[in-house]
N, C-alpha and C. Protein backbone atom coordinates (compact mmCIF):
# COMPACT_ATOMS: atom_id res chain seq x y z
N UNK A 1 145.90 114.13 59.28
CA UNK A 1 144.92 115.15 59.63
C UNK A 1 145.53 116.14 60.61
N UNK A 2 145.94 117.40 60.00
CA UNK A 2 145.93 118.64 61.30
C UNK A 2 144.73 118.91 61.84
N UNK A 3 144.99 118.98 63.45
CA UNK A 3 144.20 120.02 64.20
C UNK A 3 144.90 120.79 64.44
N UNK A 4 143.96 122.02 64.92
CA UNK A 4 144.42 123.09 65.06
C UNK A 4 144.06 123.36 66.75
N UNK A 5 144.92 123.22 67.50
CA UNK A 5 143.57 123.40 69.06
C UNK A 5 143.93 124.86 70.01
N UNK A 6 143.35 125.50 68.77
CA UNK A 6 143.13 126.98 69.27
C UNK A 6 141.84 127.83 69.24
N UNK A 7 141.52 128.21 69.90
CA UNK A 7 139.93 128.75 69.47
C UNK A 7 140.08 130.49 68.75
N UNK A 8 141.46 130.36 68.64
CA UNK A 8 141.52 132.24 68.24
C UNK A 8 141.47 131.77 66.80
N UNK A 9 140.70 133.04 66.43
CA UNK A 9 140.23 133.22 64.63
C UNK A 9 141.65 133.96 64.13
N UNK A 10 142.62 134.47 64.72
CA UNK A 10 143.53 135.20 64.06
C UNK A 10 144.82 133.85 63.54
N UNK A 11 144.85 132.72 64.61
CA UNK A 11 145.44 131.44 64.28
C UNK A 11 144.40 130.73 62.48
N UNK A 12 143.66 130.73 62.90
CA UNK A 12 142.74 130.10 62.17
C UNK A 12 143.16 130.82 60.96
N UNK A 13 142.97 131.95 60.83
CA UNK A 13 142.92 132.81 59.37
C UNK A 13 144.48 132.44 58.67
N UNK A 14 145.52 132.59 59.90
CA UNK A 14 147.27 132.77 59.32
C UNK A 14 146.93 131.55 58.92
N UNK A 15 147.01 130.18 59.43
CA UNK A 15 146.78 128.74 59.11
C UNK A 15 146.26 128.58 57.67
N UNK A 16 144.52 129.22 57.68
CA UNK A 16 144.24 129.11 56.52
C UNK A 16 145.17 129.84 55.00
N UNK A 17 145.43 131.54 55.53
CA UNK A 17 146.24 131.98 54.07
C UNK A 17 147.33 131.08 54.33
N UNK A 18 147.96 130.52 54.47
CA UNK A 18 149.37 129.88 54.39
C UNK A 18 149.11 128.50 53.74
N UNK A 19 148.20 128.02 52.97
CA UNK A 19 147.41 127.05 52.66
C UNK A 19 147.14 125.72 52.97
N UNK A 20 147.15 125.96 54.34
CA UNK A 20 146.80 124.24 54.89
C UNK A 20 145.60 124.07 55.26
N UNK A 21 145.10 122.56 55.36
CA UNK A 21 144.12 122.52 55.48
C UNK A 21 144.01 121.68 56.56
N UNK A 22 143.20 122.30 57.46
CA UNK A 22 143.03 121.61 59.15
C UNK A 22 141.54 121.99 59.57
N UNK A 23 141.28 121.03 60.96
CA UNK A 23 140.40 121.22 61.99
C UNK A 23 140.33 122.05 63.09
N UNK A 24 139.41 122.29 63.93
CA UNK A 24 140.12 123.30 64.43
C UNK A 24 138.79 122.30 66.03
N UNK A 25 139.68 122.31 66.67
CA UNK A 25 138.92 121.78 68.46
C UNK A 25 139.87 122.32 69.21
N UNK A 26 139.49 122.74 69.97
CA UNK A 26 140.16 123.63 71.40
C UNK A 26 139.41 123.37 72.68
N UNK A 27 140.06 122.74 73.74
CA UNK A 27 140.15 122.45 75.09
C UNK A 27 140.35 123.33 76.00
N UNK A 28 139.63 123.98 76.75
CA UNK A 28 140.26 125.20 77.69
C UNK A 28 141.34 124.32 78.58
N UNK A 29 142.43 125.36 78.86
CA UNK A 29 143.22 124.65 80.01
C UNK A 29 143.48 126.25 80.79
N UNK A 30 144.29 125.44 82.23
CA UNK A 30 144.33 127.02 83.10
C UNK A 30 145.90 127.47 82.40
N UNK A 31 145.60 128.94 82.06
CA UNK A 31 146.59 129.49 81.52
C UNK A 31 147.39 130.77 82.56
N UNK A 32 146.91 129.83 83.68
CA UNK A 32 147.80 131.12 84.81
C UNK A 32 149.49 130.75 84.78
N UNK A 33 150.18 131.80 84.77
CA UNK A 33 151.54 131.20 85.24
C UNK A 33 151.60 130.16 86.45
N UNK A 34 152.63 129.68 86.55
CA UNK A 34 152.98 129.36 87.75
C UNK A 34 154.25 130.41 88.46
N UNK A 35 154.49 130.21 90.01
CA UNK A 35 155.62 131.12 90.13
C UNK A 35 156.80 130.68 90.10
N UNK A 36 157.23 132.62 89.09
CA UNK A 36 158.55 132.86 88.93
C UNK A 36 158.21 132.03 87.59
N UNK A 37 157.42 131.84 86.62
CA UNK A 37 157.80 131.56 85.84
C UNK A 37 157.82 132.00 84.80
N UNK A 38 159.23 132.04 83.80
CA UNK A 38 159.53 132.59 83.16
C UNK A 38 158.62 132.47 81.44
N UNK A 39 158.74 134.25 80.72
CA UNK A 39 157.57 133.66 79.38
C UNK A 39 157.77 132.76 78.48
N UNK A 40 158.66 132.18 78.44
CA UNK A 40 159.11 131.47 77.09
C UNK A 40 158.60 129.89 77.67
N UNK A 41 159.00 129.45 79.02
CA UNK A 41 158.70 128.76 79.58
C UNK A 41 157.11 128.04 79.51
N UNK A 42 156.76 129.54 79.67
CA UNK A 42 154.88 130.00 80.22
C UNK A 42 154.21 129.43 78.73
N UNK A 43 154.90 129.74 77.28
CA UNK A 43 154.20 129.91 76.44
C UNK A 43 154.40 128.32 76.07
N UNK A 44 155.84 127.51 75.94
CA UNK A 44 155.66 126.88 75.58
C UNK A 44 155.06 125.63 76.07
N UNK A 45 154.41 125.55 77.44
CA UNK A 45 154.28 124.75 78.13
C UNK A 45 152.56 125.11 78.36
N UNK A 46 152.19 126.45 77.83
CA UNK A 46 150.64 126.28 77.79
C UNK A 46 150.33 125.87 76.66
N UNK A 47 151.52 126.00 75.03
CA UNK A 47 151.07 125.39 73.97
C UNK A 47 151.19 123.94 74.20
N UNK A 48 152.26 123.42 74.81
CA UNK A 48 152.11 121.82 74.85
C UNK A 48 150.65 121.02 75.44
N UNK A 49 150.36 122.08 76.63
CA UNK A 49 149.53 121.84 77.17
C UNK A 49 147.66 121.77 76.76
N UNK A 50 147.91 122.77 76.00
CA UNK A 50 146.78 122.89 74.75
C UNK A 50 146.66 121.50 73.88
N UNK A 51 147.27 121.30 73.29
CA UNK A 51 148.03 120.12 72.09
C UNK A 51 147.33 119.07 72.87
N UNK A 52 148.48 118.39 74.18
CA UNK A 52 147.82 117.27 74.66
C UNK A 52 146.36 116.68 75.02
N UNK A 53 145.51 118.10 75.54
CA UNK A 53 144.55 118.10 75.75
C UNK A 53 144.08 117.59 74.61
N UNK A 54 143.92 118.26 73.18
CA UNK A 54 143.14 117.70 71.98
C UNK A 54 143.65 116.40 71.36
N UNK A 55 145.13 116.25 71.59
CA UNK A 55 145.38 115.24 71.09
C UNK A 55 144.65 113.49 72.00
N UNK A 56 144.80 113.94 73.25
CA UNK A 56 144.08 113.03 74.05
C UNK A 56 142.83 112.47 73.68
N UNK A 57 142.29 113.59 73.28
CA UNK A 57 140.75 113.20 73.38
C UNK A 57 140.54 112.36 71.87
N UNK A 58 141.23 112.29 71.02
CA UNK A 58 141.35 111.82 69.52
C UNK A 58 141.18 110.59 69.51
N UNK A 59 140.32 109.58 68.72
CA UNK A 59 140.10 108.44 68.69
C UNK A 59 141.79 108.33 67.74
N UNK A 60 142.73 107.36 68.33
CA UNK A 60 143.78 107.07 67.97
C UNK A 60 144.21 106.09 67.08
N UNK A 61 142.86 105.71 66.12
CA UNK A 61 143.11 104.93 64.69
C UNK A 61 143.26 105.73 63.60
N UNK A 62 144.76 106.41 62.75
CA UNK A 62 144.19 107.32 61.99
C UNK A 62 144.92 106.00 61.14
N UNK A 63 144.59 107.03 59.34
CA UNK A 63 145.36 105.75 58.40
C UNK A 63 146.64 106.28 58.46
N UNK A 64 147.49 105.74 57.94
CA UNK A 64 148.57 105.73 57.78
C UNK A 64 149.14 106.80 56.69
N UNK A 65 148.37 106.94 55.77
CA UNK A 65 148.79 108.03 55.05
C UNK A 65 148.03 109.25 55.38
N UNK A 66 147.45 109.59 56.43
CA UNK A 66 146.79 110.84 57.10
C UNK A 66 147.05 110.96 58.00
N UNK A 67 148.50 110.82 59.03
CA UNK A 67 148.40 110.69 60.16
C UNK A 67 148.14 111.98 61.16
N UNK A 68 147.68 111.97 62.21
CA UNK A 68 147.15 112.96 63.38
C UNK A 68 148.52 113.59 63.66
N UNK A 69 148.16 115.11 63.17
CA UNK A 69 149.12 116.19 64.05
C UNK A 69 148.14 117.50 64.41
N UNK A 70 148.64 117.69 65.39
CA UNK A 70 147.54 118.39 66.35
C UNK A 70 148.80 119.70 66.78
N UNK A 71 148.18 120.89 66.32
CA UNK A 71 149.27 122.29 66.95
C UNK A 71 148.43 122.81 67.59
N UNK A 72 149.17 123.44 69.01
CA UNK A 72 148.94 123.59 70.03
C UNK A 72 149.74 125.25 70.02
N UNK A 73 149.37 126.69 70.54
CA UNK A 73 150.01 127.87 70.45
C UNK A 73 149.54 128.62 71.52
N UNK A 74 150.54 129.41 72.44
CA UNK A 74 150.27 130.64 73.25
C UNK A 74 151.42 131.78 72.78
N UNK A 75 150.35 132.70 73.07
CA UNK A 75 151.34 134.14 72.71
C UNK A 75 151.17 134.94 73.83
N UNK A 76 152.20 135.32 74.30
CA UNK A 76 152.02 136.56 75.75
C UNK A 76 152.62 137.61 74.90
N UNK A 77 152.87 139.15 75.41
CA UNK A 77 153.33 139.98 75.37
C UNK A 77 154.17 139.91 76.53
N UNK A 78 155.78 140.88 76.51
CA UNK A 78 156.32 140.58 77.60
C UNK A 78 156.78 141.83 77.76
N UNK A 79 157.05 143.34 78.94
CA UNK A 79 157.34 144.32 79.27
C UNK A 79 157.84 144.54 80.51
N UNK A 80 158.99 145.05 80.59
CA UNK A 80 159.74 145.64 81.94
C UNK A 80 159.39 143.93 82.53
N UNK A 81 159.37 142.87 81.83
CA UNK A 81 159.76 141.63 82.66
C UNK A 81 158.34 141.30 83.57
N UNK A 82 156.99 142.03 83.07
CA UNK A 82 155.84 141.62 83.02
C UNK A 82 155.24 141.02 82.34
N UNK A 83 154.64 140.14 81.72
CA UNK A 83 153.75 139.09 81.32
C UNK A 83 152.74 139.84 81.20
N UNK A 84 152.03 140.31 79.71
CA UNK A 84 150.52 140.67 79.38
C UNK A 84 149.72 140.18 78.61
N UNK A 85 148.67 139.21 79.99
CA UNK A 85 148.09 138.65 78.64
C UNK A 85 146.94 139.48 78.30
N UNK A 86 145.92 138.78 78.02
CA UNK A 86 144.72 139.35 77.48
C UNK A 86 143.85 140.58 78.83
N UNK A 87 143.56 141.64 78.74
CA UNK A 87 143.15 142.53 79.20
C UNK A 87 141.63 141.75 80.01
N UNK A 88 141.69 142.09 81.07
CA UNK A 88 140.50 141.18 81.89
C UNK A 88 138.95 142.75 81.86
N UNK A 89 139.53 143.68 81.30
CA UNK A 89 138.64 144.70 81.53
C UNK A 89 138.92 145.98 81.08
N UNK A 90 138.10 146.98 80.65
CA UNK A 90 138.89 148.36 79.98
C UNK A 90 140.05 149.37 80.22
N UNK A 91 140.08 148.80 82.13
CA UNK A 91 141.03 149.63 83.10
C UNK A 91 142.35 148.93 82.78
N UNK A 92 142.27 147.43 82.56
CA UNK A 92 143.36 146.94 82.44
C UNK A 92 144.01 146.63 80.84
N UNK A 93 143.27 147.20 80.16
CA UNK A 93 143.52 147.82 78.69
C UNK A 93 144.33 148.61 78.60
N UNK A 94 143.73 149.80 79.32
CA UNK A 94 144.59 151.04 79.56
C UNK A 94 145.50 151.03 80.21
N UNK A 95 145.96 150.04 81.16
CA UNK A 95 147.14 150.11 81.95
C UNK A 95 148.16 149.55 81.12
N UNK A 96 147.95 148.40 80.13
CA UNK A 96 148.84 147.77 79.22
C UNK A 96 149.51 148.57 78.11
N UNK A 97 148.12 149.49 77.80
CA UNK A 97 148.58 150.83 76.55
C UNK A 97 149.65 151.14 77.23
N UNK A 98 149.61 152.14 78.27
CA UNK A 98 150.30 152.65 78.70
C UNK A 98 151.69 152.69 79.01
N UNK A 99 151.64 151.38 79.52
CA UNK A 99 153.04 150.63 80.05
C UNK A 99 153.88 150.18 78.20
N UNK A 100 152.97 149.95 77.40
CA UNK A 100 153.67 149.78 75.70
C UNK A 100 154.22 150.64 75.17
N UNK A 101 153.23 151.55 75.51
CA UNK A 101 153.04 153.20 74.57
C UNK A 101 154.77 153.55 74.69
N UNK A 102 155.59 153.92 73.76
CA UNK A 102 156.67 154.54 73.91
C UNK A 102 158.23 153.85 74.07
N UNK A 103 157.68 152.46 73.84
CA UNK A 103 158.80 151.45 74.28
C UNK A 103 158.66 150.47 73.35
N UNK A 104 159.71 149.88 73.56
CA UNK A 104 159.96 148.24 72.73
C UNK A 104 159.78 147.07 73.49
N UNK A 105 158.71 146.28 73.02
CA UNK A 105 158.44 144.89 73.96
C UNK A 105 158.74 144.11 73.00
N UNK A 106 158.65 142.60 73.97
CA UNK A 106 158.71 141.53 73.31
C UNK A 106 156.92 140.68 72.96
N UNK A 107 157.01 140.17 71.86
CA UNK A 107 155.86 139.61 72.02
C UNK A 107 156.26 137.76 71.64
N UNK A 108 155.95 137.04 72.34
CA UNK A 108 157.01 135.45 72.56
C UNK A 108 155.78 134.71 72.11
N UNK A 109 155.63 133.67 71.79
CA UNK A 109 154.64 133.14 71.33
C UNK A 109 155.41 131.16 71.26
N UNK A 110 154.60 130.33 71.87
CA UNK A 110 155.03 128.94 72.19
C UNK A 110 154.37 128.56 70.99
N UNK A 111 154.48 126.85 70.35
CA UNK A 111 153.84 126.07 69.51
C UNK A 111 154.71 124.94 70.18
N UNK A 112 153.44 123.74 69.96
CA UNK A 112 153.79 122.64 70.17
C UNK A 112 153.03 121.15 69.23
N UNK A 113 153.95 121.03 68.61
CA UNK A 113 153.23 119.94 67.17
C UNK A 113 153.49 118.63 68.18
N UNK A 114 151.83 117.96 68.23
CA UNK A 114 151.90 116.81 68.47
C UNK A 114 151.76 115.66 67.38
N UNK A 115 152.53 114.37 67.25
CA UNK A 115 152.39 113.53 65.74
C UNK A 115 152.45 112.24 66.45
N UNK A 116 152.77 111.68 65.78
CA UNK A 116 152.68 109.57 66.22
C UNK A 116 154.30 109.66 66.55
N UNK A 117 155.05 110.78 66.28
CA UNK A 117 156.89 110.43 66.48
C UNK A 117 156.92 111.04 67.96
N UNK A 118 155.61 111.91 68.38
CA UNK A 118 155.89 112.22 69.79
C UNK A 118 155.57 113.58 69.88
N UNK A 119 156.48 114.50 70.84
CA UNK A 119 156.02 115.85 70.95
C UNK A 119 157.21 116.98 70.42
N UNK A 120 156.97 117.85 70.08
CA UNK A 120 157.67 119.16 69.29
C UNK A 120 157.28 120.34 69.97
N UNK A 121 157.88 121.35 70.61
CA UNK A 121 158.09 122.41 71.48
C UNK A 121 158.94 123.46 70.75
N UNK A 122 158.65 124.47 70.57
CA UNK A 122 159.48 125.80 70.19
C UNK A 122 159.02 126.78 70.57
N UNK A 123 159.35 128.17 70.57
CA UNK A 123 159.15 129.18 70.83
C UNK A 123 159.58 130.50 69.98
N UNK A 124 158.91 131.13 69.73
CA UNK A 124 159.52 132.40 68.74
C UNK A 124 159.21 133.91 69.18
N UNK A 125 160.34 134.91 69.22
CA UNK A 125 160.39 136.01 69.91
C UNK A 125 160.24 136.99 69.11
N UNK A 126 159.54 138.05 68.62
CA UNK A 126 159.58 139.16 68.04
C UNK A 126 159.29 140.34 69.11
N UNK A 127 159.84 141.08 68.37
CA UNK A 127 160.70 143.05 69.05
C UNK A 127 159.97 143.76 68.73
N UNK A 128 158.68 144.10 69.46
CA UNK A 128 157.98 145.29 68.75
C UNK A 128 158.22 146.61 69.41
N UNK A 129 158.40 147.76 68.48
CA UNK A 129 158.28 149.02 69.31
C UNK A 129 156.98 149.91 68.99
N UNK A 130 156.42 150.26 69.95
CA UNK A 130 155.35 151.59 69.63
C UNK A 130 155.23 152.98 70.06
N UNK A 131 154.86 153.70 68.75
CA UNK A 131 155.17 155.16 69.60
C UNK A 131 154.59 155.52 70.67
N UNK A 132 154.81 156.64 71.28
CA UNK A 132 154.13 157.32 72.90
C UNK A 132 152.57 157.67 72.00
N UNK A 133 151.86 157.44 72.96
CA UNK A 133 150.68 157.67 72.49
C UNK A 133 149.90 158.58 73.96
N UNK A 134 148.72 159.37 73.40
CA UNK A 134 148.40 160.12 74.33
C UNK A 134 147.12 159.76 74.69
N UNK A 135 146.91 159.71 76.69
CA UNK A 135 145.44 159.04 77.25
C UNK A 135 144.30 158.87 75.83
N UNK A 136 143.98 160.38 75.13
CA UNK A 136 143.20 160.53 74.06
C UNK A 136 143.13 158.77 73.40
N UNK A 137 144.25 158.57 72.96
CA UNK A 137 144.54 157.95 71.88
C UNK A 137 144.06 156.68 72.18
N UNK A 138 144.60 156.48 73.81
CA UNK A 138 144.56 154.70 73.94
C UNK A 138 142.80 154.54 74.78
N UNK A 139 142.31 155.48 75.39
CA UNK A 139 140.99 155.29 75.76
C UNK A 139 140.41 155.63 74.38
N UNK A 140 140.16 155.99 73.00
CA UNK A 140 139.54 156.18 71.62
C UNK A 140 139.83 154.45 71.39
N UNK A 141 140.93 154.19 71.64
CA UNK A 141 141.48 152.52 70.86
C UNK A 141 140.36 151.68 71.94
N UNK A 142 140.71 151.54 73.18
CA UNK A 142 140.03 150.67 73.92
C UNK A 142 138.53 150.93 73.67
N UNK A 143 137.98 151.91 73.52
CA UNK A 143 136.60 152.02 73.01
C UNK A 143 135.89 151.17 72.16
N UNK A 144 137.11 151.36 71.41
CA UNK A 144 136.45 150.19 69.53
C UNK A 144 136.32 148.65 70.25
N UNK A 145 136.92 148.01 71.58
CA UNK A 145 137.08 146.68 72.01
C UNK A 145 137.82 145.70 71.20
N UNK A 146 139.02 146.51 70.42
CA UNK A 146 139.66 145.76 69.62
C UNK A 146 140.50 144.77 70.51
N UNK A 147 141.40 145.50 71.73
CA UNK A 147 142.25 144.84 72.36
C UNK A 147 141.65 143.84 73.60
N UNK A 148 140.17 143.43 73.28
CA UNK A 148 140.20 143.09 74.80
C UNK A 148 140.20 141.74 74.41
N UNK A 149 140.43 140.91 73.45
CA UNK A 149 140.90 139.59 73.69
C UNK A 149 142.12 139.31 73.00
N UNK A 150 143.00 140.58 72.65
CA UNK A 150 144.50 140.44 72.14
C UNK A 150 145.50 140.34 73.59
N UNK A 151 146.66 139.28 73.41
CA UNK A 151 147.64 139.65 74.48
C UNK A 151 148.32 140.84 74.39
N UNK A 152 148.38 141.71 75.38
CA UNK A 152 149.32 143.12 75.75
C UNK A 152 148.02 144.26 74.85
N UNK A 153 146.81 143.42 74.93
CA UNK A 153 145.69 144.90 74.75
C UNK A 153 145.90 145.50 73.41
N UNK A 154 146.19 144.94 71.97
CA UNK A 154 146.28 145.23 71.04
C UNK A 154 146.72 144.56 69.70
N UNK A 155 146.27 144.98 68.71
CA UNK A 155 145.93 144.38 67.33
C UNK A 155 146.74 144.56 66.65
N UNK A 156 147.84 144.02 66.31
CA UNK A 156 148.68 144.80 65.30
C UNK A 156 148.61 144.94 63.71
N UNK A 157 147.70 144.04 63.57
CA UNK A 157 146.90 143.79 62.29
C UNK A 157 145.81 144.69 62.11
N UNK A 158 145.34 145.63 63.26
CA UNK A 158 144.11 146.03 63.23
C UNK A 158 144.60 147.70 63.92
N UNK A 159 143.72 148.31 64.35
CA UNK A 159 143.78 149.49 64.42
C UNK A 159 145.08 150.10 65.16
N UNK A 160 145.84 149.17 65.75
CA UNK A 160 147.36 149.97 66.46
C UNK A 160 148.45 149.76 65.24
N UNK A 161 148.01 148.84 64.54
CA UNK A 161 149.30 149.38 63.02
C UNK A 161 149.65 150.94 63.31
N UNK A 162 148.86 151.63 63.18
CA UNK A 162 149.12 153.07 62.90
C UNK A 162 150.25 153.22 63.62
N UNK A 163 150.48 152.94 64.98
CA UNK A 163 151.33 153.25 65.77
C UNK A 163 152.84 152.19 66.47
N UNK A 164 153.06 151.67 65.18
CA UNK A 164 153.96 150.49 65.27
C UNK A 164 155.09 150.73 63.70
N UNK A 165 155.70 151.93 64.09
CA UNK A 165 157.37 151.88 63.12
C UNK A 165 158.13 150.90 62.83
N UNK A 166 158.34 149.87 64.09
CA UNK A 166 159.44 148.94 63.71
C UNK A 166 159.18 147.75 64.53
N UNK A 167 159.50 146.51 64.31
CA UNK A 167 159.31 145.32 64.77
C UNK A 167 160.42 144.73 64.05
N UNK A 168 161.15 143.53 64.82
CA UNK A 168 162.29 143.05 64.13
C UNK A 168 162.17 141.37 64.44
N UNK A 169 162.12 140.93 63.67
CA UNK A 169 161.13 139.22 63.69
C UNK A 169 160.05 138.76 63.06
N UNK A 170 159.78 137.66 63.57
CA UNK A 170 158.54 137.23 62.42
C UNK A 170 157.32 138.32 62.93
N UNK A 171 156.71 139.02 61.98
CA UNK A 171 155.24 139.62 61.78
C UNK A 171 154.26 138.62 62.21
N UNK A 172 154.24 137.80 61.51
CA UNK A 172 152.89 136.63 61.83
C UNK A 172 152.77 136.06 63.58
N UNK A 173 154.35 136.08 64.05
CA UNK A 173 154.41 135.96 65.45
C UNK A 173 153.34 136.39 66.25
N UNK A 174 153.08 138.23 66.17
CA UNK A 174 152.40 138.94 66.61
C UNK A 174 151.27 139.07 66.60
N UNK A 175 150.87 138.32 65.48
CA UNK A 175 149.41 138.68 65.30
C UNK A 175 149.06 136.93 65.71
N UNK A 176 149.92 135.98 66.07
CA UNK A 176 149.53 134.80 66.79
C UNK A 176 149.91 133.56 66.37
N UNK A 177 150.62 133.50 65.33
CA UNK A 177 151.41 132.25 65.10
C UNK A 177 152.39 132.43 64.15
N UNK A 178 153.75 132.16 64.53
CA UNK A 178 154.73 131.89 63.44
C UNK A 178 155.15 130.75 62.26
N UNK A 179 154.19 131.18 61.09
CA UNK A 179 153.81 130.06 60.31
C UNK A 179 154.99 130.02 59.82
N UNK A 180 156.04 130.51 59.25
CA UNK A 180 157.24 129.52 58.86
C UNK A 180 157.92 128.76 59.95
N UNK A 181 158.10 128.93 61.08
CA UNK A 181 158.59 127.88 61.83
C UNK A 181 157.59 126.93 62.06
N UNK A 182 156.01 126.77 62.42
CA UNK A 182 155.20 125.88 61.94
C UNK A 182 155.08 125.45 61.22
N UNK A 183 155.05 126.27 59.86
CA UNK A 183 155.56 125.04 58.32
C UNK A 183 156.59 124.11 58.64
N UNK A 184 157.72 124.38 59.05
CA UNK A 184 158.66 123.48 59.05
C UNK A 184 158.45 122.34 59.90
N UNK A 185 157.93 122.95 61.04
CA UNK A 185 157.78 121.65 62.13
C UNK A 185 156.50 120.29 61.73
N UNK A 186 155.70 121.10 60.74
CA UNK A 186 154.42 120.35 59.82
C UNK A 186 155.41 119.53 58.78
N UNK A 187 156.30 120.30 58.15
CA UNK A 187 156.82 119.30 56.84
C UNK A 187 157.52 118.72 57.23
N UNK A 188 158.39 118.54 58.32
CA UNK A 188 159.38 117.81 58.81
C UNK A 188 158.43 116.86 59.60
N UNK A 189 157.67 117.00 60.02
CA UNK A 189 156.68 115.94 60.62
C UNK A 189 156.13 114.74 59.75
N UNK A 190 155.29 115.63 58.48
CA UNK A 190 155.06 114.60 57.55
C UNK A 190 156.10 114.04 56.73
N UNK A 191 157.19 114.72 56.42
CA UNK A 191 158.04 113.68 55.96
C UNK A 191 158.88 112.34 56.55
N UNK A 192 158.80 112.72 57.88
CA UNK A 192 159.57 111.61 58.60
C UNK A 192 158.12 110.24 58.57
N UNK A 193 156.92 111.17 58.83
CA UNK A 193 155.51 110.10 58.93
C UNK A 193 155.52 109.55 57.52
N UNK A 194 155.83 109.97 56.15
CA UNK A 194 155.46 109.28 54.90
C UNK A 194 155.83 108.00 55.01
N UNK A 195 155.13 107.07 54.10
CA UNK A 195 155.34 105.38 54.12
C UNK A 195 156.56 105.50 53.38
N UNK A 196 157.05 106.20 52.75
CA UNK A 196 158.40 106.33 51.75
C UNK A 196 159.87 105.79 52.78
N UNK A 197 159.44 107.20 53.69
CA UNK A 197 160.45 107.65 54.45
C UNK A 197 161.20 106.16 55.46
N UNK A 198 162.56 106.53 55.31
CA UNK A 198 163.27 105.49 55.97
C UNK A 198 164.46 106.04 56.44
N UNK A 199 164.76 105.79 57.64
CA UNK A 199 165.42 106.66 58.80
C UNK A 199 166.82 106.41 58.42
């Protein structure tokens, strides 16, 4: 049995087109940095941290041919070596546009597959660039309230496409989970878990 222990619908949707079939329970945990700490660090250690939480709470008899894997995911945006997560308010929407608008960021994103063999940690980096955009543009965007629960204040699936030429990495990264490196860490999971399998 996958869980999924994310409460974002944009995880949920990639999960679903990619055709697996899972649960979905999510645990709040505190997702503040700690200091000096670095994003890759940040992401993969709030996805582990996600994971454990749901996996904890799991009554721990599964069968044997269904066994419990539970994915766990954070995505930051990362700029001039700032950390952006989700916009706390419209002012701080606009400060994130701003600081994007015209440059190339990173957007880093953690996963952490929990199974009966233990714990799985990775991280995946995609390069986005967006054009300069003008006050007009990014107070019209923040209006619609597309970005205010995206990290770095925007949708790339949704109304800032327009303004996104080039990205170099996984796509799915950005919009919140990198399902081929999650496929793999899922099939390599269940194959080592099959009753077949012998080490």
């Amino acid at each position: 049995m996958l869980i999924l222990a994310s409460a974002s619908p944009r995880r949920r949707e990639l999960l679903t087109q990619a055709g697996f079939s899972f649960h979905v329970e999510s645990i709040p945990v505190n997702e503040d940095p700690r200091p000096h700490e670095d994003p890759i660090h940040l992401v993969k250690r709030l996805a582990r941290e996600k994971a454990e939480a749901v996996f904890n709470a799991q009554p721990q008899s599964h069968a044997s041919d269904d066994p419990l894997l539970v994915l766990g995911a954070d995505t930051v945006v990362v700029c001039d070596h700032e950390i952006l997560n989700k916009p706390v308010d419209d002012a701080d929407a606009v400060r994130m546009l701003r600081l994007l608008a015209g440059r190339t960021h990173q957007v880093i994103t953690g996963v952490c597959l929990i199974s009966p063999l233990g714990v799985e940690v990775a991280a995946e980096t995609t390069r986005v660039t967006m054009l300069t955009l003008s006050d007009e543009e990014i107070l019209a965007y923040v209006a619609t309230g597309e970005p205010m629960d995206k990290a770095g204040a925007y949708a790339i699936q949704g109304h800032a496409s327009r303004w996104i030429p080039r990205i170099v990495g996984c796509y799915f990264n950005v919009v919140g989970l990198p399902v081929a490196l999650v496929n793999t860490m899922i099939e390599s999971a269940r194959h080592k878990l099959a009753p077949h399998h012998v080490s």
